[in-house]
N, C-alpha and C. Protein backbone atom coordinates (compact mmCIF):
# COMPACT_ATOMS: atom_id res chain seq x y z
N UNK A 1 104.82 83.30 85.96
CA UNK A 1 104.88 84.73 86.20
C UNK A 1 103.69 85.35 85.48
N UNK A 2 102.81 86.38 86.08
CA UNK A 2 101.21 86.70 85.26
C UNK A 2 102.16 87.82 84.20
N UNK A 3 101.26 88.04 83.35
CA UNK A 3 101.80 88.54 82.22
C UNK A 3 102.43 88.19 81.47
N UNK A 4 103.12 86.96 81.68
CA UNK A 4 103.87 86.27 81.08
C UNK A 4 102.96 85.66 79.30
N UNK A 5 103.91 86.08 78.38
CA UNK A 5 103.18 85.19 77.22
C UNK A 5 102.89 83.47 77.24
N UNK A 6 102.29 82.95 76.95
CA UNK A 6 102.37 81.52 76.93
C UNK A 6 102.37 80.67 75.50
N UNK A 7 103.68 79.85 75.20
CA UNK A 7 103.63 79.61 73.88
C UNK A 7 103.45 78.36 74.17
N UNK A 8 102.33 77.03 73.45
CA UNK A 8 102.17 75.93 73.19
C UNK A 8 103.36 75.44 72.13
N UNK A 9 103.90 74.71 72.30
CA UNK A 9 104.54 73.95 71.25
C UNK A 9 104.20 72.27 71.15
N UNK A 10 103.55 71.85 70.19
CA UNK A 10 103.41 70.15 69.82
C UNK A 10 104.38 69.61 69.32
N UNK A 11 104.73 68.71 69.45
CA UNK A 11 105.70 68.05 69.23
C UNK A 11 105.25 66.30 68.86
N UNK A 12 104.93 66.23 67.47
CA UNK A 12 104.87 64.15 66.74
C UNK A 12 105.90 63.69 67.74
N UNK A 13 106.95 63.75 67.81
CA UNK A 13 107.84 62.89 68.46
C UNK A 13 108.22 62.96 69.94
N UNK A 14 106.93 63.78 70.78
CA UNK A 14 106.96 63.94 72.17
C UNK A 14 105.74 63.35 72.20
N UNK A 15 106.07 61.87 73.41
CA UNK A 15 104.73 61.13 73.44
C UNK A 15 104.17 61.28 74.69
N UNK A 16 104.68 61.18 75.88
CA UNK A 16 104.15 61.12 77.29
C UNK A 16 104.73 62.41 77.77
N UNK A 17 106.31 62.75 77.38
CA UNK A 17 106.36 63.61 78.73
C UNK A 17 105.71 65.40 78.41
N UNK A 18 106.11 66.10 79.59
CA UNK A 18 105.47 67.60 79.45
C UNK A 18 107.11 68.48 79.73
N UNK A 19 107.19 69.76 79.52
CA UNK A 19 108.10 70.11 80.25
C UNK A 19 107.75 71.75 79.97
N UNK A 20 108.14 72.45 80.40
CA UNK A 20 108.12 74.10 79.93
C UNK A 20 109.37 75.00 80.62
N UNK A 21 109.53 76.23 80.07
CA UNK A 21 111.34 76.81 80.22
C UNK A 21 110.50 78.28 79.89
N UNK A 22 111.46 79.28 80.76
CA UNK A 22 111.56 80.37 80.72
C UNK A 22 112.03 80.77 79.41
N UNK A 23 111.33 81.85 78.03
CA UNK A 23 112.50 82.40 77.36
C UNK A 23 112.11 83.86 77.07
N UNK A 24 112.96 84.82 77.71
CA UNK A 24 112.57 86.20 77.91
C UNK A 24 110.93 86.32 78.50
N UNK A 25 110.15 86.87 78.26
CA UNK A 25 109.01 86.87 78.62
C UNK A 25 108.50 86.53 78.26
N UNK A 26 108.82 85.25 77.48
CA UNK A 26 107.86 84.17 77.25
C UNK A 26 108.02 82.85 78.32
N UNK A 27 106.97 81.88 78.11
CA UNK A 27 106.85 80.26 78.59
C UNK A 27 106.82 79.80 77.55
N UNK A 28 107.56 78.68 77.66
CA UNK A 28 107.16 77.89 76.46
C UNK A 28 107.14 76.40 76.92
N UNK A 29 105.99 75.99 76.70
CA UNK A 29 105.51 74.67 77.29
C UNK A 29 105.34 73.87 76.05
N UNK A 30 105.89 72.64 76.38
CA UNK A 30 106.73 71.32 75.19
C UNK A 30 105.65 70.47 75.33
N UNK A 31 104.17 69.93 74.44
CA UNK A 31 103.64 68.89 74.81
C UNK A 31 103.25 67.80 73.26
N UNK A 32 102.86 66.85 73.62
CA UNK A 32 103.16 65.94 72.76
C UNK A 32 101.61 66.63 71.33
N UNK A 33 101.77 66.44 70.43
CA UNK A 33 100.95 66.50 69.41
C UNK A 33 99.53 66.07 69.79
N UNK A 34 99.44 64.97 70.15
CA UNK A 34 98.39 64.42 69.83
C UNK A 34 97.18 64.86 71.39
N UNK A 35 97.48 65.51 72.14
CA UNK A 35 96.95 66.37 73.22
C UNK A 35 95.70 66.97 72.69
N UNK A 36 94.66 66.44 73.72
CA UNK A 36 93.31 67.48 72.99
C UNK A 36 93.04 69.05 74.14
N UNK A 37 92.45 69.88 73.21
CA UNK A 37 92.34 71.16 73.79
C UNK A 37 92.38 71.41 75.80
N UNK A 38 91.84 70.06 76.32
CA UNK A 38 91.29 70.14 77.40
C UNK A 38 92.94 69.79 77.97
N UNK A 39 93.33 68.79 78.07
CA UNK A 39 94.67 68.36 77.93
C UNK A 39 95.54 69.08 78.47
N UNK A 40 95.68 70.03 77.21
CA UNK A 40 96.66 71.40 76.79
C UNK A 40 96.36 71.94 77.74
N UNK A 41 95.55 72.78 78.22
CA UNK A 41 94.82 73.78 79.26
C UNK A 41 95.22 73.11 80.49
N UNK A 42 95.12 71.75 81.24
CA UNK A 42 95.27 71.04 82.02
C UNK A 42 97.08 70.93 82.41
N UNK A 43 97.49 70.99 81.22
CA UNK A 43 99.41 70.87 81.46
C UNK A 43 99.31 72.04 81.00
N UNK A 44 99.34 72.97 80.88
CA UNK A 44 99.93 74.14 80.97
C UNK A 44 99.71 75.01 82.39
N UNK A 45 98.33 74.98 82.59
CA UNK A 45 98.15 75.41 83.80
C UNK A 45 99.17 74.36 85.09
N UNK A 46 99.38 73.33 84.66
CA UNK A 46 100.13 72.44 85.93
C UNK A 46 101.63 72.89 85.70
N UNK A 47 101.92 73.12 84.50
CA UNK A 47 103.21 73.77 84.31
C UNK A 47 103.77 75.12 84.45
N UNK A 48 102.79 75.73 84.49
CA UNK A 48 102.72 77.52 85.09
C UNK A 48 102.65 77.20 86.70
N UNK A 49 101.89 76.66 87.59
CA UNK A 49 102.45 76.38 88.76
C UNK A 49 103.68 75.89 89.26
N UNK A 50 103.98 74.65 88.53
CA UNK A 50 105.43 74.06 88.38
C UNK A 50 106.67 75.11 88.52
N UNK A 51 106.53 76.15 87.45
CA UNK A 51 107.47 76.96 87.05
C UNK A 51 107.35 78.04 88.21
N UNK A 52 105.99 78.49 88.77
CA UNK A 52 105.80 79.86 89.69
C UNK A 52 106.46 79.04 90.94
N UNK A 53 106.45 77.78 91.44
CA UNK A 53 106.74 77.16 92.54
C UNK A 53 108.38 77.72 92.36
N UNK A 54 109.27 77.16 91.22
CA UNK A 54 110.86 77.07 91.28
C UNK A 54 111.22 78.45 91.37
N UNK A 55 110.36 79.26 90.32
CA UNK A 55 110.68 81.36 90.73
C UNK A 55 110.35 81.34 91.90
N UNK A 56 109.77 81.20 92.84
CA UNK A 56 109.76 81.30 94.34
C UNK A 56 110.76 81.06 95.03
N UNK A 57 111.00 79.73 94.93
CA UNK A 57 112.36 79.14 95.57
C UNK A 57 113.47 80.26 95.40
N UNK A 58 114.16 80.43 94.08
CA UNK A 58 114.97 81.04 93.31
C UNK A 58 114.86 82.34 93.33
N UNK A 59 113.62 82.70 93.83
CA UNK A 59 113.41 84.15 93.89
C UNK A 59 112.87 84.74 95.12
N UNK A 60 113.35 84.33 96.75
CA UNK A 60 112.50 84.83 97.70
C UNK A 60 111.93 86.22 97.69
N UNK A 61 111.01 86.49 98.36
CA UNK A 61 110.94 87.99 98.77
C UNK A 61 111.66 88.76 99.65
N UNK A 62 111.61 89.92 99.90
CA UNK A 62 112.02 90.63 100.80
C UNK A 62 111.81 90.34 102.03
N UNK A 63 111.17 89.97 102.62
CA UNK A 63 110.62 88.81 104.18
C UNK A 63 111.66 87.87 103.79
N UNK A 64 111.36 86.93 102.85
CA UNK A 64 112.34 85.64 102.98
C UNK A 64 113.73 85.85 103.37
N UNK A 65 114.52 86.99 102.17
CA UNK A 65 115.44 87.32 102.26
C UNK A 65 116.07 87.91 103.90
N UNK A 66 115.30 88.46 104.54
CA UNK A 66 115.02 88.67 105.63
C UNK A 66 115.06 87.43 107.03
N UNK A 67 114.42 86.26 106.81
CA UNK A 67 114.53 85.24 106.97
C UNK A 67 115.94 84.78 107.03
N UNK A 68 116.13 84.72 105.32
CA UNK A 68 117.50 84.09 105.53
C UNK A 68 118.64 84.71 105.87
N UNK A 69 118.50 85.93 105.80
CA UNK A 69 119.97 86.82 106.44
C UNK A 69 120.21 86.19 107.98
N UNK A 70 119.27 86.19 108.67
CA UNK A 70 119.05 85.61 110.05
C UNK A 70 119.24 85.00 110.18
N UNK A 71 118.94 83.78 109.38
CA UNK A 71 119.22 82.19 109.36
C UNK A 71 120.80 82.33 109.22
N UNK A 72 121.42 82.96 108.26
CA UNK A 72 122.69 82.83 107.81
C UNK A 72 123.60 83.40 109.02
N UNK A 73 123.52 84.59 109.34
CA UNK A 73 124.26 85.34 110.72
C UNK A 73 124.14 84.39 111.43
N UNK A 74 123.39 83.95 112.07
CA UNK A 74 123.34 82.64 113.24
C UNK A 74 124.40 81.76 112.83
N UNK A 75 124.30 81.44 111.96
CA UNK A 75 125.14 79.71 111.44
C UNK A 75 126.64 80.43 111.11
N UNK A 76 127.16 81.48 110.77
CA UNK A 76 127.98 81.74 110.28
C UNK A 76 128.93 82.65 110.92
N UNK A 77 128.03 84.13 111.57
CA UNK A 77 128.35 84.66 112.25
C UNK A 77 127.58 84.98 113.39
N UNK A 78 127.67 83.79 113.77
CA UNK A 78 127.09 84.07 115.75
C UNK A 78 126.04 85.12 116.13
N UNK A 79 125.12 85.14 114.53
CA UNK A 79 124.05 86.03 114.99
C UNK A 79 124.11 87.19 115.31
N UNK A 80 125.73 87.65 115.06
CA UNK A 80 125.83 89.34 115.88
C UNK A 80 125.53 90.14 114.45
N UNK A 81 125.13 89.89 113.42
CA UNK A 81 125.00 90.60 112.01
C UNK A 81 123.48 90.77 112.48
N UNK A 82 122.75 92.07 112.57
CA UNK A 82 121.00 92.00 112.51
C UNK A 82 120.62 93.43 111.83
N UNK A 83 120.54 92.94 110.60
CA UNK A 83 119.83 93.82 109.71
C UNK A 83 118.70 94.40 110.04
N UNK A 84 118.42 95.66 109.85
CA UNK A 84 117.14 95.93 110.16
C UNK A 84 116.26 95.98 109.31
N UNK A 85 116.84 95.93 107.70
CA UNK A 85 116.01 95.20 106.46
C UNK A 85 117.02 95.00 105.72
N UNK A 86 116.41 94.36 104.75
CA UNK A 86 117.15 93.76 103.23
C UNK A 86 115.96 93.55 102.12
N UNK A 87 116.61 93.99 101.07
CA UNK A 87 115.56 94.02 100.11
C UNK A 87 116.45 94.68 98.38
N UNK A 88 115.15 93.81 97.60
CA UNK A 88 116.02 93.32 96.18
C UNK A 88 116.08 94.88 95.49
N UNK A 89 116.93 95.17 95.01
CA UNK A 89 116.83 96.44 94.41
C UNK A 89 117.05 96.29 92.66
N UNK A 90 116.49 97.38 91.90
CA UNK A 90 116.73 97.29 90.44
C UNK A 90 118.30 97.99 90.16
N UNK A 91 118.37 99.05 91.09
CA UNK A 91 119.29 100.19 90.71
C UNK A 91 120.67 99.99 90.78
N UNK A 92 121.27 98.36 90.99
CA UNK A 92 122.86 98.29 90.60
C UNK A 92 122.95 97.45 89.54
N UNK A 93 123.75 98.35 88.96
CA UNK A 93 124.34 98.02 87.69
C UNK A 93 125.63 96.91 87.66
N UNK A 94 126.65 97.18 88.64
CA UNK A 94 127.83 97.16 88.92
C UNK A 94 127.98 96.02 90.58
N UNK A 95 127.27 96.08 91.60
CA UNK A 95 127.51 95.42 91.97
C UNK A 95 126.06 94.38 92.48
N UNK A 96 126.66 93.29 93.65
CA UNK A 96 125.62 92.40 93.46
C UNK A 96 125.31 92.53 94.63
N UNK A 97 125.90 93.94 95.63
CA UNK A 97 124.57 93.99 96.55
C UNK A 97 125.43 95.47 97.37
N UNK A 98 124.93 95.90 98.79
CA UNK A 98 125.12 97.28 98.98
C UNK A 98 124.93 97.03 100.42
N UNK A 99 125.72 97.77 101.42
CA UNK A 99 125.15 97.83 102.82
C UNK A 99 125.56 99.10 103.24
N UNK A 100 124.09 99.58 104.13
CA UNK A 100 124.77 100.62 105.26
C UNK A 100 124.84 100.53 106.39
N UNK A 101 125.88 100.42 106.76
CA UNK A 101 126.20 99.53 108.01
C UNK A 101 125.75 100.90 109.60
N UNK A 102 125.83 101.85 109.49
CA UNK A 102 125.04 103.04 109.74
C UNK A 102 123.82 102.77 110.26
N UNK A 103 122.78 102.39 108.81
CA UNK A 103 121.35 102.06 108.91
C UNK A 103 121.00 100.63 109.21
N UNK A 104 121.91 99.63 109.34
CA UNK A 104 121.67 98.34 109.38
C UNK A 104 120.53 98.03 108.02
N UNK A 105 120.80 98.52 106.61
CA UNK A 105 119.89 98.17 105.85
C UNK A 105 121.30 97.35 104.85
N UNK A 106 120.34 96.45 103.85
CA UNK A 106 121.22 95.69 102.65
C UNK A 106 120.33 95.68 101.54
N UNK A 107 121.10 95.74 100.23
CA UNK A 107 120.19 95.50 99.31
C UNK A 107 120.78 94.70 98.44
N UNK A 108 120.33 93.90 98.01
CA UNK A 108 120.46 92.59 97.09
C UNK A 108 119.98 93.23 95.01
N UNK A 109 121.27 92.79 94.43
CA UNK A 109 121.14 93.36 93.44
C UNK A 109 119.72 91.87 92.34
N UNK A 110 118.36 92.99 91.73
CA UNK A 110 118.06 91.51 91.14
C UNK A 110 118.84 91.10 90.33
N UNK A 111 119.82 91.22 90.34
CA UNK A 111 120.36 90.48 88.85
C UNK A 111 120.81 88.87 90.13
N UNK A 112 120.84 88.81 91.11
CA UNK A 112 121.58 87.83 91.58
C UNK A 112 120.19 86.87 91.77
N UNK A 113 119.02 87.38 91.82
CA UNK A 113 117.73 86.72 91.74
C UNK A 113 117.81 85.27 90.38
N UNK A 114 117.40 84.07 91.04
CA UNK A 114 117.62 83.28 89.75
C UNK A 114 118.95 82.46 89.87
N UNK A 115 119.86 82.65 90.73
CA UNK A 115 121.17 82.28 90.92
C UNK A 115 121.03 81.32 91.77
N UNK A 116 122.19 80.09 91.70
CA UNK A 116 122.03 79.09 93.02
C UNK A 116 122.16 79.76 94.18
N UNK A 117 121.22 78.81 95.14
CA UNK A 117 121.19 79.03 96.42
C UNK A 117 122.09 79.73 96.97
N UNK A 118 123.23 78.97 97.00
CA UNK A 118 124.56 79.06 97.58
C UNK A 118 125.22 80.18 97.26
N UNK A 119 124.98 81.14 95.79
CA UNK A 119 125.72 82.45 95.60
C UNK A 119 124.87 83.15 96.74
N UNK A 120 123.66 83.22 96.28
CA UNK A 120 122.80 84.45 97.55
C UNK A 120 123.19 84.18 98.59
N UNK A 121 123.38 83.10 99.18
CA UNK A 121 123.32 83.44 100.30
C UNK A 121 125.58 83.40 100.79
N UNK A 122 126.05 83.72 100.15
CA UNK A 122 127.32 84.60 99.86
C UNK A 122 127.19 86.14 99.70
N UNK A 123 126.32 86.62 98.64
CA UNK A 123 125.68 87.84 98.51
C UNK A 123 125.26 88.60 99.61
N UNK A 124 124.38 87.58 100.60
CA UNK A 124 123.66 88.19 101.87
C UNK A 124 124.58 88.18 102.87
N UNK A 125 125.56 87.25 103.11
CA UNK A 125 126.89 86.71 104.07
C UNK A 125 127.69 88.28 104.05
N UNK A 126 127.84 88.71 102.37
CA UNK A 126 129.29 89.67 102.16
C UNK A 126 128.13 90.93 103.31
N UNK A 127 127.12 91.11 102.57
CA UNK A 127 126.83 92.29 103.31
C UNK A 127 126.42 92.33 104.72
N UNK A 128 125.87 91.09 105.01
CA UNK A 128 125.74 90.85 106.74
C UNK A 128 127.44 91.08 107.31
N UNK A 129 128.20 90.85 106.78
CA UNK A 129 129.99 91.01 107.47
C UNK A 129 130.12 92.78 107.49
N UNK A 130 129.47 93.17 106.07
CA UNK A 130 129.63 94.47 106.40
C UNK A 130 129.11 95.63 107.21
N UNK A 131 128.00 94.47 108.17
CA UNK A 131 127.28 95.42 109.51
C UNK A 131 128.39 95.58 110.54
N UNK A 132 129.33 94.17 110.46
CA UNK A 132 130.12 94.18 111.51
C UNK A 132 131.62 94.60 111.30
N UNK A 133 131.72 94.53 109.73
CA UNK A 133 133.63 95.39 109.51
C UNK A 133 132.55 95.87 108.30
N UNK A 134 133.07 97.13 108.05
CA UNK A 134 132.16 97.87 107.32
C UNK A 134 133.49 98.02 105.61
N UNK A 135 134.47 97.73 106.11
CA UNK A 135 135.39 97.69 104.95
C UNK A 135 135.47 96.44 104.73
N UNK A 136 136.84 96.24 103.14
CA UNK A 136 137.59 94.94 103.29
C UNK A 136 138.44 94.35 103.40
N UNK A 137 139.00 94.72 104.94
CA UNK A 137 139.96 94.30 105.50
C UNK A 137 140.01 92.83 105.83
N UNK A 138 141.36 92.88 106.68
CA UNK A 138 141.34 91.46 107.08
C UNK A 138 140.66 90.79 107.73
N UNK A 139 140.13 91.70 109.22
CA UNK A 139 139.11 91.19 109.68
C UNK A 139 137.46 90.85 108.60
N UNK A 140 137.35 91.25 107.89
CA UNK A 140 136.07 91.27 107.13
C UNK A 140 136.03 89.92 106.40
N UNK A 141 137.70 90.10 105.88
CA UNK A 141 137.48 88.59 104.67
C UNK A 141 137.78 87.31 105.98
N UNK A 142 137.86 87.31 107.34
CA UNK A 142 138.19 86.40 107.99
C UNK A 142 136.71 86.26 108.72
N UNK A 143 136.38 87.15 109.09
CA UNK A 143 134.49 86.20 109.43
C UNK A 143 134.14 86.10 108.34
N UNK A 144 134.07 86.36 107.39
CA UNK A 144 133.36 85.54 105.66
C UNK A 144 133.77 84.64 105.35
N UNK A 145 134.84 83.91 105.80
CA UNK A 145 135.42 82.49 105.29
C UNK A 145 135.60 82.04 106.61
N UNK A 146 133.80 82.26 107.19
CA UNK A 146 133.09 80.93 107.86
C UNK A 146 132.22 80.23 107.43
N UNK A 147 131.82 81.09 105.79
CA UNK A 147 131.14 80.53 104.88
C UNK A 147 131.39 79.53 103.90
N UNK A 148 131.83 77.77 104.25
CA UNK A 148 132.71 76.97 102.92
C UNK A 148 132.60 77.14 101.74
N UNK A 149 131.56 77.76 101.70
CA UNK A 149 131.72 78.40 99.96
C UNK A 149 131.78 79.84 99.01
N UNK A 150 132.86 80.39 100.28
CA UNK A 150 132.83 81.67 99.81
C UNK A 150 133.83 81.69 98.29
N UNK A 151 134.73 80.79 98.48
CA UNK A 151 135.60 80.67 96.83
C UNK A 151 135.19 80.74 95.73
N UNK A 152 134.11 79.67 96.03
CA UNK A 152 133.33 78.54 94.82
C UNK A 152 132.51 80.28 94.43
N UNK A 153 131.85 80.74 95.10
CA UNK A 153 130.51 82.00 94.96
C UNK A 153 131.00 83.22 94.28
N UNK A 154 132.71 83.25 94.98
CA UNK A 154 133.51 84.51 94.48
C UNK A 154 133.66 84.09 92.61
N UNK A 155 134.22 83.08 92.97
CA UNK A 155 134.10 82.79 91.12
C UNK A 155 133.11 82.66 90.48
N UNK A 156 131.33 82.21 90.98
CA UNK A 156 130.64 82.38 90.04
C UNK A 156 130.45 83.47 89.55
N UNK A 157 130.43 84.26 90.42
CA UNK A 157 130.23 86.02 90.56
C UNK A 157 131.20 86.52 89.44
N UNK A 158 132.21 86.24 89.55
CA UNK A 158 133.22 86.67 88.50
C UNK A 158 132.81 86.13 87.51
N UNK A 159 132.69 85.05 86.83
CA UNK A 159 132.71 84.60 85.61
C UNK A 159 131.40 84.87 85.25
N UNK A 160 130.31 85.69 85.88
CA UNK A 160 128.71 86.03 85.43
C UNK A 160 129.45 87.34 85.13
N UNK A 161 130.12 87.99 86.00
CA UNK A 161 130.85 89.30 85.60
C UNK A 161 131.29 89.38 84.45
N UNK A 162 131.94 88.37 83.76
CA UNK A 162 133.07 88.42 82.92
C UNK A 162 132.47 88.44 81.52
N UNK A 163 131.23 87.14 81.78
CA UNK A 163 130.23 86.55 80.75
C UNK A 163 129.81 88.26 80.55
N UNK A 164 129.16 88.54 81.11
CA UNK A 164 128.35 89.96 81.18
C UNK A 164 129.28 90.94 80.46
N UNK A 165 130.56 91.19 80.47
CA UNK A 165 131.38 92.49 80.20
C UNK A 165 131.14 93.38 81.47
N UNK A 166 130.77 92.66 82.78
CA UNK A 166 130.72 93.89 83.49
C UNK A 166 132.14 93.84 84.55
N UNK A 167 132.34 95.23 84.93
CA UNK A 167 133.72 95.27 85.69
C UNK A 167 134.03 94.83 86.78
N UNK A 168 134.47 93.73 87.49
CA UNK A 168 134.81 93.02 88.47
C UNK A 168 135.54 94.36 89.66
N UNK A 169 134.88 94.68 90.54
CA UNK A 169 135.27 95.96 91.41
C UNK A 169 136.22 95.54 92.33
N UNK A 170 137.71 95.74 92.18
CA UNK A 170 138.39 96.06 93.23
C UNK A 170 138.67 96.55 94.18
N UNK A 171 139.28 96.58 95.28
CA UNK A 171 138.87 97.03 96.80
C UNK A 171 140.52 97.87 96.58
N UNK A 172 140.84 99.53 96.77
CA UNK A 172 141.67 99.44 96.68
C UNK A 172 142.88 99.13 97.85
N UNK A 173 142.45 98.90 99.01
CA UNK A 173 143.50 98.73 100.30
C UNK A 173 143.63 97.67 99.93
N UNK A 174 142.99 96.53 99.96
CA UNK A 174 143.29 95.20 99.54
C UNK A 174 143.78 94.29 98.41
N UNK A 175 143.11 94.68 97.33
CA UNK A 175 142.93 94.08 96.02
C UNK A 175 142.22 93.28 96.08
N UNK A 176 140.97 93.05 97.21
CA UNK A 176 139.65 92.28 96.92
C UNK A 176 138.96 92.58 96.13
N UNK A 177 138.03 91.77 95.92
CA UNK A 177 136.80 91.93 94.70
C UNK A 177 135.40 92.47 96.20
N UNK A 178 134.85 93.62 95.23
CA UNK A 178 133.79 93.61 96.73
C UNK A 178 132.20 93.22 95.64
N UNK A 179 131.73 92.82 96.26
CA UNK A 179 130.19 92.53 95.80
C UNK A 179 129.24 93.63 94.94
């Protein structure tokens, strides 16, 4: 990520391998001691690509996301979900994404940026259902569990909720959890 600080750490008892980890806005790249200047410069720069490659993956853009809403409606719901955008927003606090089913727009909360595959694209699923049942009724939670892992996603979601102190939102006709 540019701007990102970059911290070298040597390590006597790291002989061959390399590795580097996100911590707050720092990098911190793990290499063995005995590394000369040129070296260092050589694995770090291969490890700042390394790392920008997996934030990509983990972090599509607004196109991608776009991409995959499409990809997902097709496989899930017969393609009749067609957003007319989607895109990551800063401004929820509370939930992990938003639709106006009105505007055919969605927005993806970043906090879900960074998350396995498989939650986002639950995230993008809840709000693609809500182009087509705009509440969360029965029909709504019954095209969403064409997704096999809508359970597994509902609980990560919760227990990032829980970890967090933030309030798990109830639906009140139902007693669903909404996104």
């Amino acid at each position: 990520m540019d701007g990102d600080e970059i911290e070298v750490r040597r390590s006597r008892r790291r002989r061959r391998t390399v590795s580097a980890y996100r911590e707050g806005g720092r990098t911190i790249v793990l290499i063995p001691a005995r590394f000369s200047a040129d070296e260092e410069r050589t694995w770090v720069d291969a490890m700042m690509r390394k790392l920008a490659a997996g934030d990509k993956r983990r972090r599509p853009s607004d196109q991608q996301l776009l991409e995959r809403a499409t990809d997902l409606s097709g496989r899930y719901l017969g393609g009749l979900a067609k957003p007319l955008s989607i895109a990551w927003v800063t401004n929820q606090s509370s939930r992990w994404g938003s639709c106006t089913p009105s505007e055919g727009t969605i927005r993806i909360s970043s906090r879900v940026k960074g998350m396995p595959a498989w939650v986002l694209d639950y995230v993008i699923l809840h709000e693609l259902t809500h182009l087509l049942q705009p509440g969360h009724g029965r029909e709504f939670w019954s095209l969403l569990e064409s997704y096999p892992r809508t359970e597994r996603a509902r609980g990560y979601l919760e227990g990032v909720a829980a970890t967090a102190g933030l309030q798990w939102l109830e639906d009140e006709a139902t007693g669903e959890s909404k996104t």
